[in-house]
N, C-alpha and C. Protein backbone atom coordinates (compact mmCIF):
# COMPACT_ATOMS: atom_id res chain seq x y z
N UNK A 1 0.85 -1.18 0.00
CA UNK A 1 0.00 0.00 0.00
C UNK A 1 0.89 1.24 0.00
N UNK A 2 0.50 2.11 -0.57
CA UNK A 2 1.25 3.27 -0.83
C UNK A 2 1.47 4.08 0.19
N UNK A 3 2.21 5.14 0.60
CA UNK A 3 1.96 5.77 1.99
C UNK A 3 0.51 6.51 2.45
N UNK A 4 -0.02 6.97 1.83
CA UNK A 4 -1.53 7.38 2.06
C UNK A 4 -2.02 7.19 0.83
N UNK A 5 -3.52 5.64 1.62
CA UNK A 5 -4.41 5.19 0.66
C UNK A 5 -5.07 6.19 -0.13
N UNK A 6 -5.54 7.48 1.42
CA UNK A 6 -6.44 8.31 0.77
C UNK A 6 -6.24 9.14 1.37
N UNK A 7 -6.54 10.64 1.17
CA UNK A 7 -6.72 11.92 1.73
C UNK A 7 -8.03 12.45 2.35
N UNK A 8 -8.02 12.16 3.34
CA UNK A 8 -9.71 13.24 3.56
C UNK A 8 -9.63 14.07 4.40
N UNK A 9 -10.18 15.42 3.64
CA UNK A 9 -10.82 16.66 3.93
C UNK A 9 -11.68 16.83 4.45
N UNK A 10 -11.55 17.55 5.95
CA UNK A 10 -12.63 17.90 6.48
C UNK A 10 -12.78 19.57 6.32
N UNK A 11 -14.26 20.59 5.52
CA UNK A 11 -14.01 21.73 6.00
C UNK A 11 -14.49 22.31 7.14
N UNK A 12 -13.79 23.14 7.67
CA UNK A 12 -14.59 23.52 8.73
C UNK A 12 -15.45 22.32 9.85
N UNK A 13 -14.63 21.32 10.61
CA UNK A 13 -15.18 20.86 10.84
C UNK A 13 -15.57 21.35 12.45
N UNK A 14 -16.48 20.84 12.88
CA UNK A 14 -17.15 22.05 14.62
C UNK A 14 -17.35 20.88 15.51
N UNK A 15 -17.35 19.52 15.48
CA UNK A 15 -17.57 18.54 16.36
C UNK A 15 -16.12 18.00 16.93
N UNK A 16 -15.26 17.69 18.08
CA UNK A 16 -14.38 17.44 18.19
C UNK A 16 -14.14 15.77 18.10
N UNK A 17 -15.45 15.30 18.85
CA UNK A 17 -15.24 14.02 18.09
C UNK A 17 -15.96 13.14 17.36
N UNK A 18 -16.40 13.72 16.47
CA UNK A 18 -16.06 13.44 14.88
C UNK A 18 -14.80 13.43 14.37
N UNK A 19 -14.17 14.47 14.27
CA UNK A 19 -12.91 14.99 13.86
C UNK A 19 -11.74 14.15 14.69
N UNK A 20 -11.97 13.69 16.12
CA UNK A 20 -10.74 12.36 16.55
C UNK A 20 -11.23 10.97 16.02
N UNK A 21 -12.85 11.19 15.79
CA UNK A 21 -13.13 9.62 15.50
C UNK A 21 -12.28 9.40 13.95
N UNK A 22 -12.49 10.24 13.16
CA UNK A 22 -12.35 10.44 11.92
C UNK A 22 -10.86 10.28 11.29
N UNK A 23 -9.93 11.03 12.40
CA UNK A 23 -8.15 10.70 12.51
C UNK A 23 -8.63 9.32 13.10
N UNK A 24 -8.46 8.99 13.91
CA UNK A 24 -7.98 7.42 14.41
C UNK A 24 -8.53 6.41 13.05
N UNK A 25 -9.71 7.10 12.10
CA UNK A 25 -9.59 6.05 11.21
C UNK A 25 -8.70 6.20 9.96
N UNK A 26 -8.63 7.22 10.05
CA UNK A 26 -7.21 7.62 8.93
C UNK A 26 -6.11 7.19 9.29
N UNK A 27 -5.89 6.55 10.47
CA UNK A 27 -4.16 6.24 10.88
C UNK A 27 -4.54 4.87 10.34
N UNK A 28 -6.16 4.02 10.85
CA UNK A 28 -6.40 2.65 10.44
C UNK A 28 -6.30 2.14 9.49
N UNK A 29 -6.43 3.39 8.66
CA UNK A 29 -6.37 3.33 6.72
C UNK A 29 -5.60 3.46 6.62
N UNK A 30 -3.94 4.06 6.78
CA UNK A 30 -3.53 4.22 6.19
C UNK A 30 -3.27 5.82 5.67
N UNK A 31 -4.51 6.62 5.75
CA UNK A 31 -4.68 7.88 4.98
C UNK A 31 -4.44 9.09 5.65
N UNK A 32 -4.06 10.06 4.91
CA UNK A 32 -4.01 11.42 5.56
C UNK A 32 -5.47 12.08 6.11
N UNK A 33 -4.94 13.16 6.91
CA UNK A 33 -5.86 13.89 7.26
C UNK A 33 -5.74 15.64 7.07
N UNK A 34 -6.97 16.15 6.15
CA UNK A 34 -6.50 17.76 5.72
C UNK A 34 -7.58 18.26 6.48
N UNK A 35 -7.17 19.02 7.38
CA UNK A 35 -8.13 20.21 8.29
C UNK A 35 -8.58 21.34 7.36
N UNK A 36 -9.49 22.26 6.98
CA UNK A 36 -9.37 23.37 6.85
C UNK A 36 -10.07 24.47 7.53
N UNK A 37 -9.26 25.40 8.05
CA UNK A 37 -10.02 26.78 9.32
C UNK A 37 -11.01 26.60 8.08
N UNK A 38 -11.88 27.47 9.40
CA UNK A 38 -11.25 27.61 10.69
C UNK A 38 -12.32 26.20 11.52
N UNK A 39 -11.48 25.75 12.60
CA UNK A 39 -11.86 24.46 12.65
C UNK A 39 -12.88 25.11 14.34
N UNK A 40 -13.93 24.14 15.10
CA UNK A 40 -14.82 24.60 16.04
C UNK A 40 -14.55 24.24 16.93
N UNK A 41 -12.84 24.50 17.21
CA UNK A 41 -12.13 23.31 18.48
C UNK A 41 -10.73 23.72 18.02
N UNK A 42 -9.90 23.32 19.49
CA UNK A 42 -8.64 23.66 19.21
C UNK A 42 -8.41 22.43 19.24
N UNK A 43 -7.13 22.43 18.12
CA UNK A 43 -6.51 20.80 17.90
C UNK A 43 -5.87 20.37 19.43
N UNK A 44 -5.89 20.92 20.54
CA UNK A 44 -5.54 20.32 21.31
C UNK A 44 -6.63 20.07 22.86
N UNK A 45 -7.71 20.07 22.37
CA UNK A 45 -9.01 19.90 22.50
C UNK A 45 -8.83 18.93 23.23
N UNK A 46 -9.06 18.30 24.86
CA UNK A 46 -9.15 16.74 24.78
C UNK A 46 -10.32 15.78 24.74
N UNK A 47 -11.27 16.40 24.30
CA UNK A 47 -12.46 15.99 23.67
C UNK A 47 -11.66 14.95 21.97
N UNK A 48 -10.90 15.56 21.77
CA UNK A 48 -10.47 15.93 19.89
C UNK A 48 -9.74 14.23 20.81
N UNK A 49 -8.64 14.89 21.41
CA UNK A 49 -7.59 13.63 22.06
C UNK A 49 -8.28 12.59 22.32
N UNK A 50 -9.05 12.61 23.42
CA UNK A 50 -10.22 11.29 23.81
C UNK A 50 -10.68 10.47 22.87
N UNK A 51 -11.31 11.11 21.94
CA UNK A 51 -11.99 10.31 20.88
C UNK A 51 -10.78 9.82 19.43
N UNK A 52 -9.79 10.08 19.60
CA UNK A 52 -8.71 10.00 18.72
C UNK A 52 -7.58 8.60 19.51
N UNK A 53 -7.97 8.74 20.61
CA UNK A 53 -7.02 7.84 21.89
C UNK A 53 -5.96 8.62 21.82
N UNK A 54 -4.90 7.38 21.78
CA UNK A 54 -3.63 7.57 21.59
C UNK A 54 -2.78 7.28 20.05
N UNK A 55 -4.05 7.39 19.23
CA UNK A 55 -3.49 7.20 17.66
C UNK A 55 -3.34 8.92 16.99
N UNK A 56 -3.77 9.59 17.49
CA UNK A 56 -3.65 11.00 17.13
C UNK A 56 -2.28 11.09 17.06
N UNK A 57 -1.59 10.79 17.99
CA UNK A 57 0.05 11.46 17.98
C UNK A 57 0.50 10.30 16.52
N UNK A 58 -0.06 9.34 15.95
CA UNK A 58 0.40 8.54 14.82
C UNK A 58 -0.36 9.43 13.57
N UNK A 59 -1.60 10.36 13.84
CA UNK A 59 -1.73 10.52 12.69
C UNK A 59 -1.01 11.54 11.87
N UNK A 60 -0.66 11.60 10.50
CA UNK A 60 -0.46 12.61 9.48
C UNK A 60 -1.57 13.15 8.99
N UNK A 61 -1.69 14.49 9.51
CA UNK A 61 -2.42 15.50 9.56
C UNK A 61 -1.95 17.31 9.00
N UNK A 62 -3.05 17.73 8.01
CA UNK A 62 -1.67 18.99 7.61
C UNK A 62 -3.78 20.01 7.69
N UNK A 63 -3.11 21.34 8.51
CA UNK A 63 -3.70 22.21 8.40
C UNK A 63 -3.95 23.38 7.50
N UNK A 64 -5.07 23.56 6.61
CA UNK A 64 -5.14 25.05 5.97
C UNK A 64 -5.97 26.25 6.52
N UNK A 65 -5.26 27.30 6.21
CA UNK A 65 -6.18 28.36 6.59
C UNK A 65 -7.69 28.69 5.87
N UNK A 66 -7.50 27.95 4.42
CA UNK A 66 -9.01 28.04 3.53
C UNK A 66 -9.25 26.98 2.78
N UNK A 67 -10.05 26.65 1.99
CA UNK A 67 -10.22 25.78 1.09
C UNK A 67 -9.44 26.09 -0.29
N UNK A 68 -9.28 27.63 -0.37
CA UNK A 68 -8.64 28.30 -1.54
C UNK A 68 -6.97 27.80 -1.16
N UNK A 69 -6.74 27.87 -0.20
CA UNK A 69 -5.45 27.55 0.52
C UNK A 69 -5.35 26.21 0.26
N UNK A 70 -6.22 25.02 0.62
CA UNK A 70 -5.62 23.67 0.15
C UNK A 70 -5.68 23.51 -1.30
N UNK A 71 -6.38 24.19 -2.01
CA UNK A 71 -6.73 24.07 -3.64
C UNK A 71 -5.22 24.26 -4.28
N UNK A 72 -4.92 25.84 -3.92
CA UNK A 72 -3.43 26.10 -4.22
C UNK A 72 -2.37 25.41 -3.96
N UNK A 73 -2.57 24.44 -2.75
CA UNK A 73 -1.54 23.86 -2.80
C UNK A 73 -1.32 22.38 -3.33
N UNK A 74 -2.73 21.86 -3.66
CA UNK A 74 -3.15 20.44 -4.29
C UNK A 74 -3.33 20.66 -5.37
N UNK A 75 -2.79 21.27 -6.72
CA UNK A 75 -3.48 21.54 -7.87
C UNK A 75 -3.46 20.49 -8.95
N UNK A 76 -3.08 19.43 -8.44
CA UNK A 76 -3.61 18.39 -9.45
C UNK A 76 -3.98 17.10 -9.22
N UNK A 77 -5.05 17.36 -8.26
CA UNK A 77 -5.55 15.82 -7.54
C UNK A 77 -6.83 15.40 -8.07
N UNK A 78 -7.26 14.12 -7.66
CA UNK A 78 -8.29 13.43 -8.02
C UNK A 78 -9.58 13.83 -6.49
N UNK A 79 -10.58 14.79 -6.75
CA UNK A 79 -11.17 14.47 -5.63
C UNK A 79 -12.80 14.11 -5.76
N UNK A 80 -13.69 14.08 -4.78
CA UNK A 80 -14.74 13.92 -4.73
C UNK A 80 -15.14 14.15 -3.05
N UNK A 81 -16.60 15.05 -3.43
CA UNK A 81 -17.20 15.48 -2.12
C UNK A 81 -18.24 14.84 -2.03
N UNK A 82 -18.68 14.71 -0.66
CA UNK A 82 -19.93 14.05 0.02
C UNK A 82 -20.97 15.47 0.60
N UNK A 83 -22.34 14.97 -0.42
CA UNK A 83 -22.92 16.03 0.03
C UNK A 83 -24.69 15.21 -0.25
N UNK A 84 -25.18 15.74 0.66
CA UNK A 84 -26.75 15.22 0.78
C UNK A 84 -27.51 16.29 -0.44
N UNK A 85 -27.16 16.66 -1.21
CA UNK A 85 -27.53 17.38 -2.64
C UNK A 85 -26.97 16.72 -3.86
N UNK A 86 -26.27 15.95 -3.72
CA UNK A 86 -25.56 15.50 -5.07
C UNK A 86 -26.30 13.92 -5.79
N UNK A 87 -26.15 13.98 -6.91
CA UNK A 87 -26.98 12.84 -7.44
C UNK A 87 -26.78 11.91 -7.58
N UNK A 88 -25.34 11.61 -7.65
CA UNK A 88 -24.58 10.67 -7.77
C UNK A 88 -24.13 9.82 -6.54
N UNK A 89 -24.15 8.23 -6.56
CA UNK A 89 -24.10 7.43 -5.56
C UNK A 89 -23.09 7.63 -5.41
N UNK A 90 -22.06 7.42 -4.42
CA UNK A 90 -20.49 7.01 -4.11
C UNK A 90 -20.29 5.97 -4.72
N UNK A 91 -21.34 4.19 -4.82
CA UNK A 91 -21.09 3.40 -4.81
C UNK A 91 -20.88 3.42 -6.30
N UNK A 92 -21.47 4.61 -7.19
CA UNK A 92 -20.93 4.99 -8.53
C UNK A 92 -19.28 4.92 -8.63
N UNK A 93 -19.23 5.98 -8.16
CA UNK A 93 -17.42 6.35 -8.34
C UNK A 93 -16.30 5.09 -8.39
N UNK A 94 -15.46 5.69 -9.23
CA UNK A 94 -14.45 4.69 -9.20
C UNK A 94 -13.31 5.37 -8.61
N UNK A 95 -13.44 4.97 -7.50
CA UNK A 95 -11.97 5.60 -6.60
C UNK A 95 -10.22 4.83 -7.02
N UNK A 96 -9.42 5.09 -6.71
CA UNK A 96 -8.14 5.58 -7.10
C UNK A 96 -7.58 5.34 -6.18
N UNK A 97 -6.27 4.70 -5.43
CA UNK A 97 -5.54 4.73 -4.17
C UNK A 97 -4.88 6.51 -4.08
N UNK A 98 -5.17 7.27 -3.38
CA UNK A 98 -4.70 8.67 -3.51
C UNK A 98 -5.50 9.62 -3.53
N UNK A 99 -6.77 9.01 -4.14
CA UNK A 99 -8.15 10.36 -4.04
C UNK A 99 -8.08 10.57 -2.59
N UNK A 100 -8.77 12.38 -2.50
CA UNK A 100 -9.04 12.95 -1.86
C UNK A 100 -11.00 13.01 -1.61
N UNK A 101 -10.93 12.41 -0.34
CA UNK A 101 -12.20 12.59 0.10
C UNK A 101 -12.60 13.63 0.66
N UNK A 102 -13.58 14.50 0.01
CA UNK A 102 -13.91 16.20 1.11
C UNK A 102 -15.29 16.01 1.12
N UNK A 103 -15.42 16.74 2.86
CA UNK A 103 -16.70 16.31 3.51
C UNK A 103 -16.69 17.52 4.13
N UNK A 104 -17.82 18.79 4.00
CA UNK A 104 -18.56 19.62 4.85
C UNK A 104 -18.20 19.55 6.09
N UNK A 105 -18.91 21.14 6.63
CA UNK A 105 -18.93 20.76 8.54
C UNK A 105 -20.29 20.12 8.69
N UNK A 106 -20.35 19.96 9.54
CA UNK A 106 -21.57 19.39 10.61
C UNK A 106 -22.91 19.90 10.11
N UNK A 107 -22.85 21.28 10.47
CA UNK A 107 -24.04 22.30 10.50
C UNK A 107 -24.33 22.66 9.23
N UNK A 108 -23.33 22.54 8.19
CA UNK A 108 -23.82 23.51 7.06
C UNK A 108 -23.36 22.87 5.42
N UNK A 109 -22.43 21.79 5.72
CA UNK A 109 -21.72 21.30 4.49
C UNK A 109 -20.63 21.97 3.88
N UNK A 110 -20.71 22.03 2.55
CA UNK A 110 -19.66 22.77 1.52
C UNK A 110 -20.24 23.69 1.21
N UNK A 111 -19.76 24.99 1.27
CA UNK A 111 -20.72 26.37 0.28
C UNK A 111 -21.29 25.63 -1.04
N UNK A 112 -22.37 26.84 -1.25
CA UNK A 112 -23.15 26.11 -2.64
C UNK A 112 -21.89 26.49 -3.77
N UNK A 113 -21.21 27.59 -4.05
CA UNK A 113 -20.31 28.14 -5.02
C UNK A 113 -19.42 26.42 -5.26
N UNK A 114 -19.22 25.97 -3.92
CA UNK A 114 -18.19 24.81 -4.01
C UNK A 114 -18.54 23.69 -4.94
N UNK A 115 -20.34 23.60 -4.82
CA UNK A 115 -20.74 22.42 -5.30
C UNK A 115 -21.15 22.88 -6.42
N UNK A 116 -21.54 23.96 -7.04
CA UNK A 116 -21.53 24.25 -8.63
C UNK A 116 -20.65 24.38 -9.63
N UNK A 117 -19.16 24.61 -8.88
CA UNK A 117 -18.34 24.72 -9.37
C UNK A 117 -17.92 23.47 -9.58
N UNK A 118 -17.86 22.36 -8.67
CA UNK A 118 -17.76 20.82 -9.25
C UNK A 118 -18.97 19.75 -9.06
N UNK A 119 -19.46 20.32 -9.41
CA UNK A 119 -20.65 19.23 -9.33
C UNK A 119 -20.68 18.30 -9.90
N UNK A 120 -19.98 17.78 -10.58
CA UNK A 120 -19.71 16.42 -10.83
C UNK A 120 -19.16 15.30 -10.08
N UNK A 121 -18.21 16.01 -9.29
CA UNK A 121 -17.56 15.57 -8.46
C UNK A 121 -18.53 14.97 -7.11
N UNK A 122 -19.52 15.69 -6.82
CA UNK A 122 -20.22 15.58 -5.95
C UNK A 122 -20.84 13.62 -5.70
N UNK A 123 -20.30 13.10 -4.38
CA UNK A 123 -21.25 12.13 -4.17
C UNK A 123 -22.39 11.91 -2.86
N UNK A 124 -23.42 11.11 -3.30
CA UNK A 124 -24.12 11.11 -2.34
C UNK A 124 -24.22 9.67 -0.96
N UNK A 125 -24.43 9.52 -0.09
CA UNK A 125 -24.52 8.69 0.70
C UNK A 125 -26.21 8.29 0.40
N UNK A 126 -26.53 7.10 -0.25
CA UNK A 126 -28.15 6.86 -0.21
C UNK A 126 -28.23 6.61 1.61
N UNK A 127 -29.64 7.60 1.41
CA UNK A 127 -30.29 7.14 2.88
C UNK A 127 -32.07 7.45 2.82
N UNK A 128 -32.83 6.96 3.70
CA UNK A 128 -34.40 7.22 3.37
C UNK A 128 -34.81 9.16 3.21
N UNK A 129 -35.93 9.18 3.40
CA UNK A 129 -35.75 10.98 3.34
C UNK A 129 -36.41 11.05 4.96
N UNK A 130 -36.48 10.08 5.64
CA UNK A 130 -36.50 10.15 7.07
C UNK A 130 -35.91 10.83 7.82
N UNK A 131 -34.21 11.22 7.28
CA UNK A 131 -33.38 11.92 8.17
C UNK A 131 -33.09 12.13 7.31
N UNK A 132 -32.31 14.28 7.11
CA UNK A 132 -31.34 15.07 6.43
C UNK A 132 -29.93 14.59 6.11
N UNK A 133 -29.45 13.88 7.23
CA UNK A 133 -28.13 13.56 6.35
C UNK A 133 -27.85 12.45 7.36
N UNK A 134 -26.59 11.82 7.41
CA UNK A 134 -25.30 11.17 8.37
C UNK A 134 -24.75 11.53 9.47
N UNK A 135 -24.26 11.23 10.29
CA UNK A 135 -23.35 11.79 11.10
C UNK A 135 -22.10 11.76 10.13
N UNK A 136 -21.32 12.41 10.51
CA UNK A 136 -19.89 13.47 10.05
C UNK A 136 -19.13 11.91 9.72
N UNK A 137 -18.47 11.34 10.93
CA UNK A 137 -17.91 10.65 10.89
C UNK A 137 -18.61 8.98 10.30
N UNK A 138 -19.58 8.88 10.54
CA UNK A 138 -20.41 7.55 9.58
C UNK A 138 -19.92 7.70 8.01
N UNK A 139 -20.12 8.83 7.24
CA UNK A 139 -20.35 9.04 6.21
C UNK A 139 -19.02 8.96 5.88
N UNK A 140 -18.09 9.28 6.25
CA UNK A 140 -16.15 9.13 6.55
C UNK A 140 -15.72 7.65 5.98
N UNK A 141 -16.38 7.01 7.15
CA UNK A 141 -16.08 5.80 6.95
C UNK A 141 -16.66 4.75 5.73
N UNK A 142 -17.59 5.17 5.98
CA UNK A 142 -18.48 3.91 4.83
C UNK A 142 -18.06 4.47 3.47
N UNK A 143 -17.62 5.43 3.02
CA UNK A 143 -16.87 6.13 1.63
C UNK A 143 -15.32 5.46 1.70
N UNK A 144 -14.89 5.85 3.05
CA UNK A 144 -13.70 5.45 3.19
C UNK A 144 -13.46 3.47 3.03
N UNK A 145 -14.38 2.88 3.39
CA UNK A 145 -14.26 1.42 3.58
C UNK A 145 -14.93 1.10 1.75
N UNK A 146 -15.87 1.62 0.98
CA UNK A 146 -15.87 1.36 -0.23
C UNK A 146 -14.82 1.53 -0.97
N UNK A 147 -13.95 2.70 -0.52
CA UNK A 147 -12.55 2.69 -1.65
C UNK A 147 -11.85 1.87 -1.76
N UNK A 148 -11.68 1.70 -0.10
CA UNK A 148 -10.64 0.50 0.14
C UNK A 148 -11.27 -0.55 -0.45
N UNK A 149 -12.38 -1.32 -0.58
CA UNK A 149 -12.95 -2.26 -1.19
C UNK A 149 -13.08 -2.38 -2.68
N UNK A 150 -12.92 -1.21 -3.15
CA UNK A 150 -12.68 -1.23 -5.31
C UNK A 150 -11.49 -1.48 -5.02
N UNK A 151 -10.60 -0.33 -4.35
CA UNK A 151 -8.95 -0.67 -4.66
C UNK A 151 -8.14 -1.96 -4.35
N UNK A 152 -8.68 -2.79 -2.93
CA UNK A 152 -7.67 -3.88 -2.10
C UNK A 152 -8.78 -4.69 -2.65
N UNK A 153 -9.86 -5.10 -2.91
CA UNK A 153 -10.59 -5.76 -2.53
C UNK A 153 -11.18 -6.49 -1.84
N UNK A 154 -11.18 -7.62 -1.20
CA UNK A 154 -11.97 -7.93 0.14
C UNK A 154 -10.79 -8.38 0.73
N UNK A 155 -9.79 -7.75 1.48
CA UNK A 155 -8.55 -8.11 2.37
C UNK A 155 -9.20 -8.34 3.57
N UNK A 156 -8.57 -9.12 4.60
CA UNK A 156 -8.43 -9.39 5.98
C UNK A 156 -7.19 -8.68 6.35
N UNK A 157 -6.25 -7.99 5.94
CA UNK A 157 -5.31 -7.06 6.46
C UNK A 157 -5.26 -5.91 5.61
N UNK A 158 -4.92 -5.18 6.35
CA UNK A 158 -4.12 -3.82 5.67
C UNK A 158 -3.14 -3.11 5.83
């Protein structure tokens, strides 16, 4: 496996643990973790720590000040966002060892400018219309455990 399976982006994320549940599964994967301000918690939060354990100090983690800020500095990646507006299944996509997964905050998602501007890119999590969306970190994982499942296919290790 390559050094990071996958990248995921959280913007603006405001729950602290979501955001440790979410690292401790990025160290499990394998994958990075991209913050972008302004975040609803200080990274040294021990809410953030608690729910991260003691795998936080293992994870690779890189902070931006904007989304314009990680764009500039990623300018030629493969990505796709999770958004309860988009039409497209995840279980569509054909993920890549290296894509970048970007996922909204909590409260509000990705600006709309974000999702018109790639709306293609956009995937959705199917769920009933019973409930508005996922929790933060559910939706992380089950994107995150399909990639790994096109790319490794059904492994017992990783």
């Amino acid at each position: 496996m390559q050094k990071h399976f996958l990248n995921i982006v959280l913007y603006q994320p405001e729950i602290p643990y979501n955001t440790g549940n979410i690292g401790r599964l990025c160290v499990g994967l394998n994958s990075k973790l991209h913050l972008i301000e302004p975040l609803g918690f200080k990274i040294t939060d021990k809410m953030l720590k608690r729910a991260g354990l003691d795998y936080w100090k293992k994870l690779d983690c890189e902070i931006y000040p904007s989304l314009q800020a990680f764009f500039d500095k990623r300018k030629e990646i493969n990505f796709y966002f999770a958004s309860t507006k988009a039409e497209i299944s995840f279980y569509k996509a054909e993920f890549k060892a290296g894509d970048y997964l970007i996922f909204g905050k909590e409260t509000g998602g990705l600006p709309e400018e974000f999702h018109s501007a790639h709306k293609s890119r956009g995937l959705m999590i199917p769920m009933s219309d019973k409930i508005r969306s996922i929790n933060l970190c559910n939706s992380v994982a089950v994107m995150m455990y399909e990639a790994y499942r096109q790319i490794y296919g059904v492994n017992d290790k990783i």
